[in-house]
N, C-alpha and C. Protein backbone atom coordinates (compact mmCIF):
# COMPACT_ATOMS: atom_id res chain seq x y z
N UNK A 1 -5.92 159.91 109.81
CA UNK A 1 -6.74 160.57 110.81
C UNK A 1 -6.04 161.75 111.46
N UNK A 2 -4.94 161.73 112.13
CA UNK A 2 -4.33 162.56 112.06
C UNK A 2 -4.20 163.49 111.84
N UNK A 3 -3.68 163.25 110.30
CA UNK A 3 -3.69 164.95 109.04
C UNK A 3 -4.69 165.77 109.08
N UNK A 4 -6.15 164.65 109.49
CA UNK A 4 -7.29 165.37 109.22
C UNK A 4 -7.73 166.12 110.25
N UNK A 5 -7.64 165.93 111.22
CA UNK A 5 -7.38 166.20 112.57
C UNK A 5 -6.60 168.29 112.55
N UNK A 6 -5.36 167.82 112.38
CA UNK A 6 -4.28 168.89 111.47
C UNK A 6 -5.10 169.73 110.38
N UNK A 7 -5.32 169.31 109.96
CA UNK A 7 -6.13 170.27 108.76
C UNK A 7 -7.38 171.12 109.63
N UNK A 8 -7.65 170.30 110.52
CA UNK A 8 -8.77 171.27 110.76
C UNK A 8 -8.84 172.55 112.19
N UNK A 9 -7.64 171.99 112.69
CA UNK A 9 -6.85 172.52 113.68
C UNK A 9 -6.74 174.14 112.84
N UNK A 10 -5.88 174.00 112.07
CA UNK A 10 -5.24 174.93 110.97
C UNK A 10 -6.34 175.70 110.32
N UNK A 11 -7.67 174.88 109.87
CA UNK A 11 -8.80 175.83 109.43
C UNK A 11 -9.42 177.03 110.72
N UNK A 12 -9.56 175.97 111.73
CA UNK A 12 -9.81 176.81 112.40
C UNK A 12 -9.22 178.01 113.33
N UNK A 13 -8.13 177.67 113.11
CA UNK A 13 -7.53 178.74 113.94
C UNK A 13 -7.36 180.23 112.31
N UNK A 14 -7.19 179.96 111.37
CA UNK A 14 -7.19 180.54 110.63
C UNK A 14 -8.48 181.50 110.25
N UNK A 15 -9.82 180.35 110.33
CA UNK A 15 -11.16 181.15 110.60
C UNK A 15 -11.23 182.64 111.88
N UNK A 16 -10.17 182.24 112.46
CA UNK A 16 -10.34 183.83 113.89
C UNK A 16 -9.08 184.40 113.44
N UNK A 17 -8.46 184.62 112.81
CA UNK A 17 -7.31 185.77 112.22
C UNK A 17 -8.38 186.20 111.25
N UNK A 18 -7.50 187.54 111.59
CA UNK A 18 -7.99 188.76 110.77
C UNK A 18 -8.36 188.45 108.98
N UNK A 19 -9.01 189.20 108.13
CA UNK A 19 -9.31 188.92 106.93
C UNK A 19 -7.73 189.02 106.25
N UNK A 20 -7.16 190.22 106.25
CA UNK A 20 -5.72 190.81 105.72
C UNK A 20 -5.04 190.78 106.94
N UNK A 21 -3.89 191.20 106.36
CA UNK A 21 -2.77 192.24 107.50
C UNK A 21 -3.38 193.28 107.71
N UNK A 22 -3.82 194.16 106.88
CA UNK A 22 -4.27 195.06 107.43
C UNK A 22 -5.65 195.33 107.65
N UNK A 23 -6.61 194.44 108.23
CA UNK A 23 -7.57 194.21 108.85
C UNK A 23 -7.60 193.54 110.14
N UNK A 24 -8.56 194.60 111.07
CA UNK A 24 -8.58 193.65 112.29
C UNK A 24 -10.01 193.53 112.76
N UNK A 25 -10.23 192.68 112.98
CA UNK A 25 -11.85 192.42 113.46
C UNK A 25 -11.60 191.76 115.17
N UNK A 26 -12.77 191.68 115.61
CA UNK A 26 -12.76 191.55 116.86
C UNK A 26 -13.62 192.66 117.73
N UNK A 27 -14.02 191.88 118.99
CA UNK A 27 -14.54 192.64 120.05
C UNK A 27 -13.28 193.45 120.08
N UNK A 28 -13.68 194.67 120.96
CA UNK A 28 -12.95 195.79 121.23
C UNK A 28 -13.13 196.22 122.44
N UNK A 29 -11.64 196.53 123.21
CA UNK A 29 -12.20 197.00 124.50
C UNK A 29 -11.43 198.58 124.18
N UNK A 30 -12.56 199.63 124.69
CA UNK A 30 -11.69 200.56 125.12
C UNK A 30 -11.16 201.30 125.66
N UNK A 31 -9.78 201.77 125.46
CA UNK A 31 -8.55 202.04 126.13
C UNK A 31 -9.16 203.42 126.84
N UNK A 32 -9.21 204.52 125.59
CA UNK A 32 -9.72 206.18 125.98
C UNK A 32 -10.68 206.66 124.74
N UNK A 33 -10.76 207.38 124.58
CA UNK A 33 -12.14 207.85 123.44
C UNK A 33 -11.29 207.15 121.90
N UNK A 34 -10.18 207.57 121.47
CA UNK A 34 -9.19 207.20 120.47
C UNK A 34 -8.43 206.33 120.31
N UNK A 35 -8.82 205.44 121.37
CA UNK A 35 -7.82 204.17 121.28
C UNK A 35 -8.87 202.62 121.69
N UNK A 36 -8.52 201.87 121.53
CA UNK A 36 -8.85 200.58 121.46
C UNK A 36 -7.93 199.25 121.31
N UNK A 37 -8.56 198.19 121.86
CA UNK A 37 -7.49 196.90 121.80
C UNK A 37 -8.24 196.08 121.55
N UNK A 38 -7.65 195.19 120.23
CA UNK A 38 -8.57 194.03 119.86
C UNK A 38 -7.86 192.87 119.61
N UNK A 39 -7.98 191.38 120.17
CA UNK A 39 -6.87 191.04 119.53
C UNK A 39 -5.64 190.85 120.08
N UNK A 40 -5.53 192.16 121.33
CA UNK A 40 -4.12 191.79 121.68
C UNK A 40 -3.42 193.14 121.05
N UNK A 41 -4.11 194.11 119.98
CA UNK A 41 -3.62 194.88 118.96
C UNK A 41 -4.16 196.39 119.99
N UNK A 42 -2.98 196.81 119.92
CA UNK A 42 -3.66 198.79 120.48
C UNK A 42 -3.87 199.46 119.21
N UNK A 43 -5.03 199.73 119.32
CA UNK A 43 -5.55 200.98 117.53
C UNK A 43 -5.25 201.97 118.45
N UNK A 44 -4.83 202.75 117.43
CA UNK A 44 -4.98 204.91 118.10
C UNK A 44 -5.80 204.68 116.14
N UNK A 45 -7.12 205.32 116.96
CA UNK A 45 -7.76 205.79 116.02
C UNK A 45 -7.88 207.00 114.80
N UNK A 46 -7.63 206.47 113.63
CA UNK A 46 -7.21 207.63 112.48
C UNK A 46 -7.72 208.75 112.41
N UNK A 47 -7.12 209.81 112.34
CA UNK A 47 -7.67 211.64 112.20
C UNK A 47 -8.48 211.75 112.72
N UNK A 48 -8.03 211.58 114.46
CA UNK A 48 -9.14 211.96 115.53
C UNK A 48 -8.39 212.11 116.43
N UNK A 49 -8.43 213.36 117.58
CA UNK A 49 -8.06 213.18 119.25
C UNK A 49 -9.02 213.67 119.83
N UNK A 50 -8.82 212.77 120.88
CA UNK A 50 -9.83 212.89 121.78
C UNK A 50 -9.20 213.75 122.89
N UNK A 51 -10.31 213.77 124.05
CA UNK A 51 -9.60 214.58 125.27
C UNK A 51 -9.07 213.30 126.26
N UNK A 52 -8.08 213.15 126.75
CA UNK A 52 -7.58 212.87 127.50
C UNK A 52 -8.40 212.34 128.39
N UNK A 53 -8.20 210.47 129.04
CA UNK A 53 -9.04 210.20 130.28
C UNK A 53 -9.34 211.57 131.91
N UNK A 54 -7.98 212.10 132.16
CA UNK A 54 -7.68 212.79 133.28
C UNK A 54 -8.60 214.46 133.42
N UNK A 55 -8.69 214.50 131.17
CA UNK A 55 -8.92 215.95 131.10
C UNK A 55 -10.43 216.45 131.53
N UNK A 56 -10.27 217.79 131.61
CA UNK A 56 -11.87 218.31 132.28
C UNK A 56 -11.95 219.60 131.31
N UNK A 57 -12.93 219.20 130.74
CA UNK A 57 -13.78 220.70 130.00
C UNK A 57 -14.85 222.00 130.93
N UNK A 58 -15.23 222.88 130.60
CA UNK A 58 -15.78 223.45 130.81
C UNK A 58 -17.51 223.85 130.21
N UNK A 59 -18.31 223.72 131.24
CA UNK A 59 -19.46 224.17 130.64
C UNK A 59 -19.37 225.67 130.62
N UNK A 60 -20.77 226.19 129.91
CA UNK A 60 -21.07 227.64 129.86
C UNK A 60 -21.33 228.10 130.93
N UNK A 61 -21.76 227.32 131.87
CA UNK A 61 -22.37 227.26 133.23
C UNK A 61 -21.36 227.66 134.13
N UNK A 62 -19.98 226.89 133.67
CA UNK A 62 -18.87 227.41 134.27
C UNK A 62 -18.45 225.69 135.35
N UNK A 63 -19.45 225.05 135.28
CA UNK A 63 -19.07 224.22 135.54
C UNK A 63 -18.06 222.78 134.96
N UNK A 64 -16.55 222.38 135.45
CA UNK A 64 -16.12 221.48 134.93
C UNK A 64 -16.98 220.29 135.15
N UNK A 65 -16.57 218.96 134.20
CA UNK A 65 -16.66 217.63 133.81
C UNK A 65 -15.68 217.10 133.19
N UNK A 66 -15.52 215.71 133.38
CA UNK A 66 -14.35 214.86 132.54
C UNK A 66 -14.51 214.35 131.56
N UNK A 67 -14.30 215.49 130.78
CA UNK A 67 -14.89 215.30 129.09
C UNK A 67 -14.29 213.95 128.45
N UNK A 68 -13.16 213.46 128.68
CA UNK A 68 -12.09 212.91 128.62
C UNK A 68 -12.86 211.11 128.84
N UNK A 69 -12.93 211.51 130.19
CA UNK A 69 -13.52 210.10 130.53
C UNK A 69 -15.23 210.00 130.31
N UNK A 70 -15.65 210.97 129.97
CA UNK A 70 -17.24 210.52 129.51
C UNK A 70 -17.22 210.06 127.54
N UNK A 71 -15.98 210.77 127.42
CA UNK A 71 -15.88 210.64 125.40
C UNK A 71 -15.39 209.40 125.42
N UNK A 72 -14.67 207.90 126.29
CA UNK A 72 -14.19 207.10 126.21
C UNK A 72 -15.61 205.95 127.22
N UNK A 73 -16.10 206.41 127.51
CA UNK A 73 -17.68 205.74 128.12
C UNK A 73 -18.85 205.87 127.03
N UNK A 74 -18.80 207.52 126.22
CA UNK A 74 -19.38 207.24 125.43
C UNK A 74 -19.07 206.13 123.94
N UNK A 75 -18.09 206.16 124.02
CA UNK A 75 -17.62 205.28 122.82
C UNK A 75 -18.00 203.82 123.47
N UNK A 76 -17.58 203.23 124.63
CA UNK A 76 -17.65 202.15 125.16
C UNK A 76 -19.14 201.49 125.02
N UNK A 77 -19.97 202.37 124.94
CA UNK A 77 -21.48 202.41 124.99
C UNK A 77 -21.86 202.29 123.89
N UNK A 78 -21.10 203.33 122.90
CA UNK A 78 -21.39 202.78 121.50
C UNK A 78 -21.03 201.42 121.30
N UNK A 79 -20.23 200.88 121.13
CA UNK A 79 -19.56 199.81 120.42
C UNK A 79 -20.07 198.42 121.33
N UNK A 80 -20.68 198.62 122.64
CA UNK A 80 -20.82 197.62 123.51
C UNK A 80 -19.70 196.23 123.50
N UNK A 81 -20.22 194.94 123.12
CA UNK A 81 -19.62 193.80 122.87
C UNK A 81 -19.80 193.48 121.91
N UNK A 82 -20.16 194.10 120.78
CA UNK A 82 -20.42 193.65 119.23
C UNK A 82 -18.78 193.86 118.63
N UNK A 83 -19.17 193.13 117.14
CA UNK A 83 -17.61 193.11 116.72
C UNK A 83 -16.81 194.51 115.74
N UNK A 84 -16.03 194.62 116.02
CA UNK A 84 -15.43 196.18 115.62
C UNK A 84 -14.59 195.66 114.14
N UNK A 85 -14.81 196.41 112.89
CA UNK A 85 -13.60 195.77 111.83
C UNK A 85 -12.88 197.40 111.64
N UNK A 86 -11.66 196.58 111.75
CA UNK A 86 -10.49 197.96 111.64
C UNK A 86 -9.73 197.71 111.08
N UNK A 87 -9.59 198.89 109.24
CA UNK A 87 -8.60 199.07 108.44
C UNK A 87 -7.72 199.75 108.75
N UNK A 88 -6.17 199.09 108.90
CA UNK A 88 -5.38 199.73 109.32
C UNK A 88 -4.63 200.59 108.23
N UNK A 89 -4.15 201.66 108.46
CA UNK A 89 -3.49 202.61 107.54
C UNK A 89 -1.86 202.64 108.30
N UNK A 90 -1.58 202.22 109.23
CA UNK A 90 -0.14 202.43 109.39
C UNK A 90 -0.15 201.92 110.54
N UNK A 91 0.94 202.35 111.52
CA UNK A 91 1.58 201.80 112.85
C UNK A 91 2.14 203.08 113.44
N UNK A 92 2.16 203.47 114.72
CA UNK A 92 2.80 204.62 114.95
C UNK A 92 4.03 204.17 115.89
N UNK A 93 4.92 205.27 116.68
CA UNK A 93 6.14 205.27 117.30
C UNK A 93 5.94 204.38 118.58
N UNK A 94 4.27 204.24 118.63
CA UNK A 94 4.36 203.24 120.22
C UNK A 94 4.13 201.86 119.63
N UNK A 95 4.17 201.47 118.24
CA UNK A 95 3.75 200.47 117.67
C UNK A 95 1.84 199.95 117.40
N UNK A 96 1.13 201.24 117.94
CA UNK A 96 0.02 200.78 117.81
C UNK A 96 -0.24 201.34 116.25
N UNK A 97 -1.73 200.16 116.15
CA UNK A 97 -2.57 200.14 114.90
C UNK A 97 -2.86 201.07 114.75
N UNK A 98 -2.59 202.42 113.25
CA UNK A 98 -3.17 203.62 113.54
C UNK A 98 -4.58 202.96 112.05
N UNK A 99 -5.82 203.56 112.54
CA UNK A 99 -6.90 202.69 111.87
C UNK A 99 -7.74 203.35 112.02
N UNK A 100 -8.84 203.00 111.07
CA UNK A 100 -10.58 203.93 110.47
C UNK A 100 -11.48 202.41 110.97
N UNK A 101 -12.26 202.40 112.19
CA UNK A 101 -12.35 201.20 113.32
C UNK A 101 -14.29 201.33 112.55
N UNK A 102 -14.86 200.39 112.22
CA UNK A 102 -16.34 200.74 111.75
C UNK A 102 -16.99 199.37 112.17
N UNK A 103 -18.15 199.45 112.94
CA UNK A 103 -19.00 198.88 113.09
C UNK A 103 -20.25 199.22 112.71
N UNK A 104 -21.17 197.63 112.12
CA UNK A 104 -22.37 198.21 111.66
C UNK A 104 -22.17 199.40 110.65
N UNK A 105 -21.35 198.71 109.58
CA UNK A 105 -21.04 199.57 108.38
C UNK A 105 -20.94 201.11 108.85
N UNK A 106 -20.93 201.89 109.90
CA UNK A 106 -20.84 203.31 110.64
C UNK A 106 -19.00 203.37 110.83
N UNK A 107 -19.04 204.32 110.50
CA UNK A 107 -17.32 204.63 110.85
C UNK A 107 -17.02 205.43 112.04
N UNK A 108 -16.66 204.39 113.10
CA UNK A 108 -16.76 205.18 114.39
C UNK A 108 -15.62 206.04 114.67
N UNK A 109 -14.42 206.50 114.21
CA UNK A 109 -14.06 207.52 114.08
C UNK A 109 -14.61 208.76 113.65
N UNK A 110 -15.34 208.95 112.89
CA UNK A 110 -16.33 209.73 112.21
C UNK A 110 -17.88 210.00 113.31
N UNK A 111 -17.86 209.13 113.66
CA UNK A 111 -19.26 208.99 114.44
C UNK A 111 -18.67 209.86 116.03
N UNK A 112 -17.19 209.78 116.57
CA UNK A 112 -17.06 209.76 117.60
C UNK A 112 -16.80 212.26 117.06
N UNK A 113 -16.58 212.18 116.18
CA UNK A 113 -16.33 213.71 115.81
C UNK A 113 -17.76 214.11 116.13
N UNK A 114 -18.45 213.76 114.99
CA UNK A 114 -19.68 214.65 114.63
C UNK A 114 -20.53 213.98 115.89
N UNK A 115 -20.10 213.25 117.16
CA UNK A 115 -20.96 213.59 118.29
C UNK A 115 -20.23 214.71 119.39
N UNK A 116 -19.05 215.28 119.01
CA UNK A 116 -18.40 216.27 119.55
C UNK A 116 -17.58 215.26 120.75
N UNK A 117 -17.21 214.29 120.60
CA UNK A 117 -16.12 213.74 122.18
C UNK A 117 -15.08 213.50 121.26
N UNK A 118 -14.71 214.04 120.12
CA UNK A 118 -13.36 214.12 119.63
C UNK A 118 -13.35 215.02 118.45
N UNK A 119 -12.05 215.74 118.16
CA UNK A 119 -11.78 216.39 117.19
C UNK A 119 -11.20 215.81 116.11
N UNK A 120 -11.37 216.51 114.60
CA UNK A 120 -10.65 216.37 113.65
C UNK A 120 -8.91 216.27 114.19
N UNK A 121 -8.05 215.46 113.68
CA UNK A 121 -6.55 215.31 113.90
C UNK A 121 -5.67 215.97 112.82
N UNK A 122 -5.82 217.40 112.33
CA UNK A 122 -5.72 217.82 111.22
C UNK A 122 -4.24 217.56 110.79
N UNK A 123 -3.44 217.62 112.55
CA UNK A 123 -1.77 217.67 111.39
C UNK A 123 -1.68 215.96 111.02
N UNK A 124 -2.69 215.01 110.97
CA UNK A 124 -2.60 214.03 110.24
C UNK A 124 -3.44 213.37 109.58
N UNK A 125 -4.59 214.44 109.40
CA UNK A 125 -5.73 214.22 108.16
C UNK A 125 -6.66 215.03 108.11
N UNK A 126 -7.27 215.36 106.90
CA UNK A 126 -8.12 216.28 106.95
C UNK A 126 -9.51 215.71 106.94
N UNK A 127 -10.08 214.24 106.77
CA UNK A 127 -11.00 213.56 106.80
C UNK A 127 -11.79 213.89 107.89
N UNK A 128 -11.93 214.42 109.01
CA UNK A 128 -12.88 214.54 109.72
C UNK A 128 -13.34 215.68 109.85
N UNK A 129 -12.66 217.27 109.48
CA UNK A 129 -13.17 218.01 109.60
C UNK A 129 -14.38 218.81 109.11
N UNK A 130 -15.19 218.47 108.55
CA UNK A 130 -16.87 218.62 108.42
C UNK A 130 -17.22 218.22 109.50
N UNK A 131 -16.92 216.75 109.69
CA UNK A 131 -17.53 216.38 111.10
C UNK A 131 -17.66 217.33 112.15
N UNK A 132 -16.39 217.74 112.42
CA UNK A 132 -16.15 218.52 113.38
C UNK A 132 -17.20 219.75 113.35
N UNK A 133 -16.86 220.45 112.15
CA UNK A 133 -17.52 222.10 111.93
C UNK A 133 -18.96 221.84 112.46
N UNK A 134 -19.78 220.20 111.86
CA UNK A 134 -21.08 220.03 112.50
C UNK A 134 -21.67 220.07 113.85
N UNK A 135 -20.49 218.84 114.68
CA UNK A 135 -20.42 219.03 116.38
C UNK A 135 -20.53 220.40 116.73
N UNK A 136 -19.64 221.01 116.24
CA UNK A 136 -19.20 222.93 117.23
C UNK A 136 -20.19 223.53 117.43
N UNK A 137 -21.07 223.64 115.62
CA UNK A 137 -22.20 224.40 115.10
C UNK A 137 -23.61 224.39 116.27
N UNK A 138 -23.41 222.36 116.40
CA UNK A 138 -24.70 222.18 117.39
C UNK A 138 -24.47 222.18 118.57
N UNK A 139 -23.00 222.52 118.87
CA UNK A 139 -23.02 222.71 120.64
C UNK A 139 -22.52 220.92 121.16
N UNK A 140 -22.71 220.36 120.58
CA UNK A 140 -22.44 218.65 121.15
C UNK A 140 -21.13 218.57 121.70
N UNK A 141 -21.54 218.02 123.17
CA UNK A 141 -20.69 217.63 124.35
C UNK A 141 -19.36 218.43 124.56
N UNK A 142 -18.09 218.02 123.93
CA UNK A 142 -16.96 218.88 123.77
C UNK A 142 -17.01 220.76 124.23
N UNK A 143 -18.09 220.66 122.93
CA UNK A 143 -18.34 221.44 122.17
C UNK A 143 -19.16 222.57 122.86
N UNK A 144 -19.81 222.28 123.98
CA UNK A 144 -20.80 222.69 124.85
C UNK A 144 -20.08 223.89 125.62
N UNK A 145 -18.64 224.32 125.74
CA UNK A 145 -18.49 225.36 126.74
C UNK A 145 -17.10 225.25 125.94
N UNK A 146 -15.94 225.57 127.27
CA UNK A 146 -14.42 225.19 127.15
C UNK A 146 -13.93 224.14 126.93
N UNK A 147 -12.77 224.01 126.33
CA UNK A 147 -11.95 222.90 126.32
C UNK A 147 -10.74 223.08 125.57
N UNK A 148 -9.16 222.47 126.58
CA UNK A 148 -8.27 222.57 125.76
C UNK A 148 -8.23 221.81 124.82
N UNK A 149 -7.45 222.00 123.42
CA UNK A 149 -7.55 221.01 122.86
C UNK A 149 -6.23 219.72 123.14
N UNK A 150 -6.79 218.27 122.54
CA UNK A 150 -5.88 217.27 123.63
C UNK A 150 -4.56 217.51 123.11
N UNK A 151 -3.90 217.85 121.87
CA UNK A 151 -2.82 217.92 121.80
C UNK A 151 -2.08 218.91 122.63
N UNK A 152 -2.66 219.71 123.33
CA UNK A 152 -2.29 221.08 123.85
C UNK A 152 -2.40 220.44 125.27
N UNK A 153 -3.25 219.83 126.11
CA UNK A 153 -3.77 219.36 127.27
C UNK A 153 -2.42 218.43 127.59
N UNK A 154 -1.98 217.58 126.52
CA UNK A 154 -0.80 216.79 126.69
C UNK A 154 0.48 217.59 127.18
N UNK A 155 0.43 218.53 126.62
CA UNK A 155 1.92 219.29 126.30
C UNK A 155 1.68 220.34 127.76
N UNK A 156 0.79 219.98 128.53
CA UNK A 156 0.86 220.48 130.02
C UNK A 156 -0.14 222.06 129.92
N UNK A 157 -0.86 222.29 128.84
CA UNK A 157 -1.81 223.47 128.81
C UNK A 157 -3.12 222.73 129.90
N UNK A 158 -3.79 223.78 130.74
CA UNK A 158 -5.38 223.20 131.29
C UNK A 158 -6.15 224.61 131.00
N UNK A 159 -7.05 224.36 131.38
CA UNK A 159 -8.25 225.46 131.36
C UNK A 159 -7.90 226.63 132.30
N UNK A 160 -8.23 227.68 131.89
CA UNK A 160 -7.39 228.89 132.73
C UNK A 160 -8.50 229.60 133.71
């Protein structure tokens, strides 16, 4: 009785780990437009940056907004409490999951470009940039006025 007991202990805890190593499934909470935690696991999401929670874009209008923190609400909104599966492609220098995160067969890295609250990540893939050229073309969110871009916003550049 016991063993059997044991055995099923072991099934089940095995039933809630991930499919692979390099798969992660799970609700997702998220961090900023490009990042996420599932699991216990931090993803920085593959060949994408986003703007920064803190950062502020510019409309045509001339008016700022926190592009930053509406591209990490809009994602939050996407993904709600449903379950997120994320192939991981590597690990970066902070140890997070760097990963292509898709729910509802949609690849929300991809989904989060071509709605303009994040850019292609070109010096580490070229996979999103169509996306991108589409967002700019239609003006979507980002895309709508000014904005530094986040690698530049990090490195202490703002809107002039």
């Amino acid at each position: 009785m016991p063993m059997l007991q044991i055995v099923a202990v072991l099934a089940l805890m095995l039933s809630a780990a991930p499919v692979t190593a390099n798969e992660l499934v799970g609700v997702a909470s998220v961090i900023d437009a490009d990042s996420l935690e599932t699991r216990g696991v931090r993803i920085r999401l593959h060949g994408i940056d986003a703007p920064e929670s803190r950062q502020l874009c510019r409309r045509n209008s001339g008016d700022e907004w926190r592009c930053g923190q509406q591209a990490a609400f809009a994602l939050a909104d996407r993904i709600g409490r449903r379950t997120v599966n994320c192939a991981v492609r590597d690990v970066d220098r902070y140890d997070r999951a760097i990963a292509v995160c898709e729910q509802d067969n949609q690849d929300l890295n991809r989904w989060l470009v071509s709605e303009g609250w994040a850019v292609a990540y070109r010096r580490y893939s070229r996979d999103y940039i169509g996306a991108e050229d589409q967002a700019r073309r239609a003006g979507r969110n980002i895309w709508v006025g000014q904005f530094v871009m986040p690698w530049d916003w990090r490195r202490g550049q703002r809107l002039s």
